[in-house]
Structures are given as structure tokens and as C-alpha cells.
PDB file of N, CA and C in Angstrom:
ATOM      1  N   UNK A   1     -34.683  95.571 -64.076  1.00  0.00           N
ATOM      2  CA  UNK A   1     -33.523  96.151 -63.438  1.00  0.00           C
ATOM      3  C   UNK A   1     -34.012  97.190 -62.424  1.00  0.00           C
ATOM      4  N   UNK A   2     -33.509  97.387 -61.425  1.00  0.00           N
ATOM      5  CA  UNK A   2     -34.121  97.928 -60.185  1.00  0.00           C
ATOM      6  C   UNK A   2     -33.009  99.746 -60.107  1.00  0.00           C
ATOM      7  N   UNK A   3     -33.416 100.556 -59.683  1.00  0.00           N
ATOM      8  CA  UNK A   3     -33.422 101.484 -60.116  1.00  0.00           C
ATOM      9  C   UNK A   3     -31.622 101.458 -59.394  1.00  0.00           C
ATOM     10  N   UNK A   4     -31.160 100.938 -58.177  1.00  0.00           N
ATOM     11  CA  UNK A   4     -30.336 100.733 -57.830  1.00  0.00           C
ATOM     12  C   UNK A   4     -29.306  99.964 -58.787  1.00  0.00           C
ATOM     13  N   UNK A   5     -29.409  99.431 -59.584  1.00  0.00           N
ATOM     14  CA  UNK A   5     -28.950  98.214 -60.225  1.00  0.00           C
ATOM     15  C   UNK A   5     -28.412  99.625 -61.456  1.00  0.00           C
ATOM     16  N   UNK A   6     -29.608 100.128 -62.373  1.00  0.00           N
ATOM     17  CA  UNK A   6     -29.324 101.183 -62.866  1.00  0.00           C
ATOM     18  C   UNK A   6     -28.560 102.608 -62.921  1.00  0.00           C
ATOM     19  N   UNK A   7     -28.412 102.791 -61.481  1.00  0.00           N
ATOM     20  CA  UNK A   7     -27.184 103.542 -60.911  1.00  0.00           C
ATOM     21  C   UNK A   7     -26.003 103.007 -60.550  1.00  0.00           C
ATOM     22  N   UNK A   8     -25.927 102.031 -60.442  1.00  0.00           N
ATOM     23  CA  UNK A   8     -24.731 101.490 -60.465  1.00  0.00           C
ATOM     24  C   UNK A   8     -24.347 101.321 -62.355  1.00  0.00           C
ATOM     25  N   UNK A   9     -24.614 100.556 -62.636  1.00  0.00           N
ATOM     26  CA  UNK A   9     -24.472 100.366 -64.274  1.00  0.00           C
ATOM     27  C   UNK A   9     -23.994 101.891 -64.712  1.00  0.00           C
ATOM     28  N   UNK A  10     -24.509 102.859 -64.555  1.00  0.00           N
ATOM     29  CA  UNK A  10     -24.317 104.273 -64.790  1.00  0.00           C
ATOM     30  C   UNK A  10     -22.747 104.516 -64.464  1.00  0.00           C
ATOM     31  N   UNK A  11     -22.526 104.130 -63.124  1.00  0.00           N
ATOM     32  CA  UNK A  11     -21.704 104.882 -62.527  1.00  0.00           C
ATOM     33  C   UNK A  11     -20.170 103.860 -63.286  1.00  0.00           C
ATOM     34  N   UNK A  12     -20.345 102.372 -63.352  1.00  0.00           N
ATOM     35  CA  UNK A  12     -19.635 102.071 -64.295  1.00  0.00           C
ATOM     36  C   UNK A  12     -19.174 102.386 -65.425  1.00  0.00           C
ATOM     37  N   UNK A  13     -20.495 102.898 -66.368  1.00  0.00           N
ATOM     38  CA  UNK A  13     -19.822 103.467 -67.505  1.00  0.00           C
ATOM     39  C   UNK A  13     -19.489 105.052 -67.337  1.00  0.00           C
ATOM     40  N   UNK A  14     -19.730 105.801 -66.264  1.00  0.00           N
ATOM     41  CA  UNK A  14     -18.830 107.064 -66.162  1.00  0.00           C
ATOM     42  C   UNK A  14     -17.621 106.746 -65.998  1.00  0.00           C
ATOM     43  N   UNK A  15     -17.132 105.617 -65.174  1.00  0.00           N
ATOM     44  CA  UNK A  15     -15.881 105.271 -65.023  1.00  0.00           C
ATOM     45  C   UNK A  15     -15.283 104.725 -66.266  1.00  0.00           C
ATOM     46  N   UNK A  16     -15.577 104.164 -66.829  1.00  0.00           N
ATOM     47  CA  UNK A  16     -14.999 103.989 -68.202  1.00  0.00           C
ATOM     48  C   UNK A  16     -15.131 105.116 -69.212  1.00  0.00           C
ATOM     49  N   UNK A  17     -16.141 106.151 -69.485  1.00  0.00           N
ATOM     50  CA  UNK A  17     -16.041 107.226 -69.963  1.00  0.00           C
ATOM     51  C   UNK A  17     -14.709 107.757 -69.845  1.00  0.00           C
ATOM     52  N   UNK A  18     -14.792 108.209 -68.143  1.00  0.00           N
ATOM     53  CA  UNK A  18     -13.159 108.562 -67.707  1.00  0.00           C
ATOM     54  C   UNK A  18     -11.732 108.091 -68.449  1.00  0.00           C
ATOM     55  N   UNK A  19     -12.161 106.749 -67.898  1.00  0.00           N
ATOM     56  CA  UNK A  19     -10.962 106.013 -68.518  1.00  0.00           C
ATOM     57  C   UNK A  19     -10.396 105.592 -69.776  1.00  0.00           C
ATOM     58  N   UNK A  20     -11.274 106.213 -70.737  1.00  0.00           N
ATOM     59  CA  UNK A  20     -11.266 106.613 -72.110  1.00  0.00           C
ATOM     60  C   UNK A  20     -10.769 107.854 -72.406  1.00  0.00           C
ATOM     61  N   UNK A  21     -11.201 108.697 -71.559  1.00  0.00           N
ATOM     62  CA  UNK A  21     -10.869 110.321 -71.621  1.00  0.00           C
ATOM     63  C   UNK A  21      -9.432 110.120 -71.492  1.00  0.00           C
ATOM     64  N   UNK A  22      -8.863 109.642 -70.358  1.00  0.00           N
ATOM     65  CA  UNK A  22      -7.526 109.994 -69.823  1.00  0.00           C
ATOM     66  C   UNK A  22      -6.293 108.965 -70.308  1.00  0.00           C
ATOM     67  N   UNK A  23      -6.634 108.362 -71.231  1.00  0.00           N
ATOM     68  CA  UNK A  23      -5.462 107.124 -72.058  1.00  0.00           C
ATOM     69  C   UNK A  23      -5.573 107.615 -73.199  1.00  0.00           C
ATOM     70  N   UNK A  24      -4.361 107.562 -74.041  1.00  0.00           N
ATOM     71  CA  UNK A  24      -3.996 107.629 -75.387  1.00  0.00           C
ATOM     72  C   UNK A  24      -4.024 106.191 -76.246  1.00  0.00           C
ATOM     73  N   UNK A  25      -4.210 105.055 -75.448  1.00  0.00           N
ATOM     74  CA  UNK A  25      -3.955 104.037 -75.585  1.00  0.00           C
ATOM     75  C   UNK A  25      -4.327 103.120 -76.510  1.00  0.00           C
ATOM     76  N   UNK A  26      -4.601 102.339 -77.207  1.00  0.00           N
ATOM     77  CA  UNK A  26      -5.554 101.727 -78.182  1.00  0.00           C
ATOM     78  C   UNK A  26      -6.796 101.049 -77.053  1.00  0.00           C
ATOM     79  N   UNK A  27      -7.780 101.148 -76.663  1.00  0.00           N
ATOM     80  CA  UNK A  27      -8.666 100.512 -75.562  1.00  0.00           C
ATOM     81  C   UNK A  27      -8.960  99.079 -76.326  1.00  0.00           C
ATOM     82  N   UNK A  28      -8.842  97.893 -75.083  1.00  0.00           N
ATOM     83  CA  UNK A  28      -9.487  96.668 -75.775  1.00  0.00           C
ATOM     84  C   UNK A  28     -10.758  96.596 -74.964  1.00  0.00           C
ATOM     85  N   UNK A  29     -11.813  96.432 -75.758  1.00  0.00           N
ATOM     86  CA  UNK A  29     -13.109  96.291 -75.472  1.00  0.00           C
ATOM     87  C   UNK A  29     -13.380  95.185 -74.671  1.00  0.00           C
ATOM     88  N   UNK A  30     -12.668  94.005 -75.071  1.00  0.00           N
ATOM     89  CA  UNK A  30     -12.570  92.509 -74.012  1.00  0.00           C
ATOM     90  C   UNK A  30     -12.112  92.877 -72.549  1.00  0.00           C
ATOM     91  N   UNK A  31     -11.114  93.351 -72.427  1.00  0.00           N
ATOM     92  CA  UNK A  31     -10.755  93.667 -71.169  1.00  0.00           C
ATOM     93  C   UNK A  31     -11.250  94.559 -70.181  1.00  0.00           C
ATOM     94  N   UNK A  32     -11.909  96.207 -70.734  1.00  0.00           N
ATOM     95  CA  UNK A  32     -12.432  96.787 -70.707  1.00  0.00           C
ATOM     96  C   UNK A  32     -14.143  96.251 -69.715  1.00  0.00           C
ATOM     97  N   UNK A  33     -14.532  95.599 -70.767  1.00  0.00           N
ATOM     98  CA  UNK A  33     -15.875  94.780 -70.583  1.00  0.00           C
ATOM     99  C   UNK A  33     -15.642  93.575 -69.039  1.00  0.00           C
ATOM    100  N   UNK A  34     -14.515  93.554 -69.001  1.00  0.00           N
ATOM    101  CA  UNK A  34     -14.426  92.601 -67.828  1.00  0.00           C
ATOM    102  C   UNK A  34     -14.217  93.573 -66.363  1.00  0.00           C
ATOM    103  N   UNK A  35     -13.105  94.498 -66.596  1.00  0.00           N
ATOM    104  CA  UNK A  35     -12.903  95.231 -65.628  1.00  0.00           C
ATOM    105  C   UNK A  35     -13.573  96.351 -65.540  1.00  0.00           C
ATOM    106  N   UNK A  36     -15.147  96.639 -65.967  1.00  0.00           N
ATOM    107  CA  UNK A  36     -15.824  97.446 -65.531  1.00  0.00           C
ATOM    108  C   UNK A  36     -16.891  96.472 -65.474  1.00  0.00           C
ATOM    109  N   UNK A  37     -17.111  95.593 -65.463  1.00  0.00           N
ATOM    110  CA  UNK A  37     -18.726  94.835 -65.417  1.00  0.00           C
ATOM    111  C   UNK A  37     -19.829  95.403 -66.419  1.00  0.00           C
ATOM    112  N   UNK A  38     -19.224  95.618 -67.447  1.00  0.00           N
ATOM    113  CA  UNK A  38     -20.572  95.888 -68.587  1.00  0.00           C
ATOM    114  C   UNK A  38     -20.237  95.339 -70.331  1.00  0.00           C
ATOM    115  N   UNK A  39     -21.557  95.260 -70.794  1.00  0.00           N
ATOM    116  CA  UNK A  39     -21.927  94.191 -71.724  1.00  0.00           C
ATOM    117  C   UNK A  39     -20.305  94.960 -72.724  1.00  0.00           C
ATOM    118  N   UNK A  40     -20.246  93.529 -73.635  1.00  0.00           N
ATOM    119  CA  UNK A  40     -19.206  94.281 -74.575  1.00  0.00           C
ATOM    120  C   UNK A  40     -19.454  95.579 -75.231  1.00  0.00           C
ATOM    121  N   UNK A  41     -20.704  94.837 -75.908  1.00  0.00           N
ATOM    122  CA  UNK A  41     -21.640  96.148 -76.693  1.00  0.00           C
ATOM    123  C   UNK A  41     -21.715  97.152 -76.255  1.00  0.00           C
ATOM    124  N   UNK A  42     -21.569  97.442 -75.069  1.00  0.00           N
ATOM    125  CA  UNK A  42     -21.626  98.811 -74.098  1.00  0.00           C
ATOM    126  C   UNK A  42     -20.491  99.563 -74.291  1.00  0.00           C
ATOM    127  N   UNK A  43     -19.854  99.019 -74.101  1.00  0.00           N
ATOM    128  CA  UNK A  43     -18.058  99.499 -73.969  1.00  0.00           C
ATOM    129  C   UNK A  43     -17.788  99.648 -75.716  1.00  0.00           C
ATOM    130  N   UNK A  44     -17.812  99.058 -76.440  1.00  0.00           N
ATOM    131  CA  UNK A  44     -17.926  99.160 -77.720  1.00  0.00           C
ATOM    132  C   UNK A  44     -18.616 100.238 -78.193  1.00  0.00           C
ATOM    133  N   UNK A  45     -20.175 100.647 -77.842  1.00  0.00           N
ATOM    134  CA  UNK A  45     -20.593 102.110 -78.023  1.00  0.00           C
ATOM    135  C   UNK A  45     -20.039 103.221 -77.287  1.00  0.00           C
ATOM    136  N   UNK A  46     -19.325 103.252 -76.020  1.00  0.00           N
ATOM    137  CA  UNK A  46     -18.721 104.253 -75.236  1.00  0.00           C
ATOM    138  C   UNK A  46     -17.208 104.304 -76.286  1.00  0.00           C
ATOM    139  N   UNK A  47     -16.856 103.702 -76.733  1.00  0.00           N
ATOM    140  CA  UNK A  47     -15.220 103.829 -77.141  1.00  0.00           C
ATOM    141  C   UNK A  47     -15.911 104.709 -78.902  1.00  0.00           C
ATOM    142  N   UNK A  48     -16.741 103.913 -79.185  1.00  0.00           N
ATOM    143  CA  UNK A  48     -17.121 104.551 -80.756  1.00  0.00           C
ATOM    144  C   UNK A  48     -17.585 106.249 -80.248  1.00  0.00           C
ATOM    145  N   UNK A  49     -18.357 106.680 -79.635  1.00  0.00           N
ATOM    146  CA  UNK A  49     -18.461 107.800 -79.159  1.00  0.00           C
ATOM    147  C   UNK A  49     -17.504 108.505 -78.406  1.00  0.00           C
ATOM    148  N   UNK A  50     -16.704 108.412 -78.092  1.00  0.00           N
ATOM    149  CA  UNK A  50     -15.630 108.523 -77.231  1.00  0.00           C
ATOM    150  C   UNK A  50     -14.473 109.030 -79.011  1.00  0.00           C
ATOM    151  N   UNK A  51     -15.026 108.390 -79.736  1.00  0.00           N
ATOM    152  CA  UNK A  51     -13.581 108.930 -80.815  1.00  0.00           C
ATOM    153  C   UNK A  51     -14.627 109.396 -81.960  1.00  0.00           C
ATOM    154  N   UNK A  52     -15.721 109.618 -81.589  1.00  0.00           N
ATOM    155  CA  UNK A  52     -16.288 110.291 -82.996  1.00  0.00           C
ATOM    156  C   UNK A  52     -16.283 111.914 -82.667  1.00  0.00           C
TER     157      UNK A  52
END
């Protein structure tokens, strides 16, 4: 992964960080994982940290 590739990936999951921060919502990880471009597993550890 090229260091560019890695800042981007980053900047995705700040945006979903965000978008965790600012919903009360139940988050679905499927959808989530599609409309940010990252692995499920990713989004799945941001939401588990995100409520611990």
C-alpha cells in the first residue's frame, strides 16, 4: 500500500469516526463498509470503539 493509498484509507475512517460521533442511530456495518470504501472489519472495529 503506497503511502498515498494510506492517507486516503485514514481519511475515510476519520470520516466515519465522525459519522459515528454525530448519529444516535443504530450504525449498519454493511452499509457503512460500502459508503466509506473500507473493509467490514474496519468499520466493525471503529463502531466497537466508538461505544466502548
Amino acid at each position: 500500500m503506497t503511502e498515498k493509498e494510506k492517507k486516503a484509507r485514514q481519511a475515510r475512517q476519520q470520516a466515519l469516526s465522525a459519522h459515528l460521533a454525530a448519529t444516535d442511530a443504530t450504525p449498519d456495518p454493511e452499509s457503512l463498509s460500502r459508503s466509506y470504501g473500507l473493509e467490514i472489519t474496519e468499520v466493525r472495529r471503529l463502531i466497537k470503539l466508538r461505544n466502548s
